[in-house]
Protein backbone atom coordinates (compact mmCIF):
# COMPACT_ATOMS: atom_id res chain seq x y z
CA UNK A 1 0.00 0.00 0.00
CA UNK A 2 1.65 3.89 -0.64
CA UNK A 3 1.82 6.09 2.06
CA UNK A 4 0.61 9.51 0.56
CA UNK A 5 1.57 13.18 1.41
CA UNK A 6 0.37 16.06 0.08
CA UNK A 7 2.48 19.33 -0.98
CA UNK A 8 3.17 21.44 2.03
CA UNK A 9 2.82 18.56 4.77
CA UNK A 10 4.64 19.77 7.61
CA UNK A 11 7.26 17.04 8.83
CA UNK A 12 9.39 16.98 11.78
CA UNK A 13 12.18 15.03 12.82
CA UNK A 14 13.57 14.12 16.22
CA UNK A 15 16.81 14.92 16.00
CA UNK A 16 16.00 18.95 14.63
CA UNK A 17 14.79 21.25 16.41
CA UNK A 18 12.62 23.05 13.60
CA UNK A 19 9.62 21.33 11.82
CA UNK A 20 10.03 21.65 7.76
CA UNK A 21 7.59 21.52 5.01
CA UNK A 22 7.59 18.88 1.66
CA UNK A 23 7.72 20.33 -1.23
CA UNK A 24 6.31 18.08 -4.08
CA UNK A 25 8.58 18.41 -6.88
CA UNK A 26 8.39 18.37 -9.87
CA UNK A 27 4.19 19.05 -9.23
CA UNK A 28 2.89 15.41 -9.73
CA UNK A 29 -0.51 14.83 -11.77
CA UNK A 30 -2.36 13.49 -8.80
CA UNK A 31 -3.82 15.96 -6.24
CA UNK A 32 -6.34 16.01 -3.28
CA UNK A 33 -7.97 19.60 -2.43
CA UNK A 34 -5.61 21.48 -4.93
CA UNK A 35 -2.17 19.74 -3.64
CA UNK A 36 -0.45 17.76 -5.33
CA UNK A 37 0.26 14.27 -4.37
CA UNK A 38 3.70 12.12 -3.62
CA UNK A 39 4.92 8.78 -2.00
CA UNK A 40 6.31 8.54 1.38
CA UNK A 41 9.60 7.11 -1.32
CA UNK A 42 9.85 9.83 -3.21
CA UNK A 43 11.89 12.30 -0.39
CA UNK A 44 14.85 13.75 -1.65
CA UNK A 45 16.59 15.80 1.28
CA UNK A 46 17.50 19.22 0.15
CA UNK A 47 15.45 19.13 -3.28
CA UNK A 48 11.83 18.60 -1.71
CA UNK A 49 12.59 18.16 1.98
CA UNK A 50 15.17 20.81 3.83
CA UNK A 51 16.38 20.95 6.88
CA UNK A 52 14.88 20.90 10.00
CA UNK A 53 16.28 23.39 12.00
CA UNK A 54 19.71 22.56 14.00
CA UNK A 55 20.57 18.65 13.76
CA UNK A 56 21.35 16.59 17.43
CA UNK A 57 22.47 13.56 15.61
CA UNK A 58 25.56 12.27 16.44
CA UNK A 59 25.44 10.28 13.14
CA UNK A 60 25.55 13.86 11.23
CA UNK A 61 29.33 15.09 10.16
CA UNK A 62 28.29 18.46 10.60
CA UNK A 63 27.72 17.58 14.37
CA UNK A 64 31.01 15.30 14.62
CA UNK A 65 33.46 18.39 13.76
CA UNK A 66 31.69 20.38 16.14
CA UNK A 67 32.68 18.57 19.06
């Protein structure tokens, strides 16, 4: 079964400290209430998902040089 989102879902993450919103791009055919449609599968960080706020993750390399 595909998970659906719609453009402009706001998403969160638990190791940022800022919510962010998907951005379905390019606009897919398939909308619901004037948004367009995409799969849970179709992320692709910094295209149609940025970043959420300052990152916690140990597992980041942008938090590994800063300690």
């Amino acid at each position: 079964m595909l998970r659906l989102v719609v453009h402009g879902a706001v998403l969160s993450c638990d190791q940022g400290d800022a919510h962010s919103t998907l951005q379905v791009v390019p606009p897919g055919h398939a909308t619901v209430d004037d948004a367009a449609l995409a799969t849970v599968d179709a992320h692709q960080s910094g295209k149609n998902i940025q970043a959420f706020g300052n990152c916690k993750s140990e597992h980041n390399p942008e938090v590994q040089a800063a300690t």
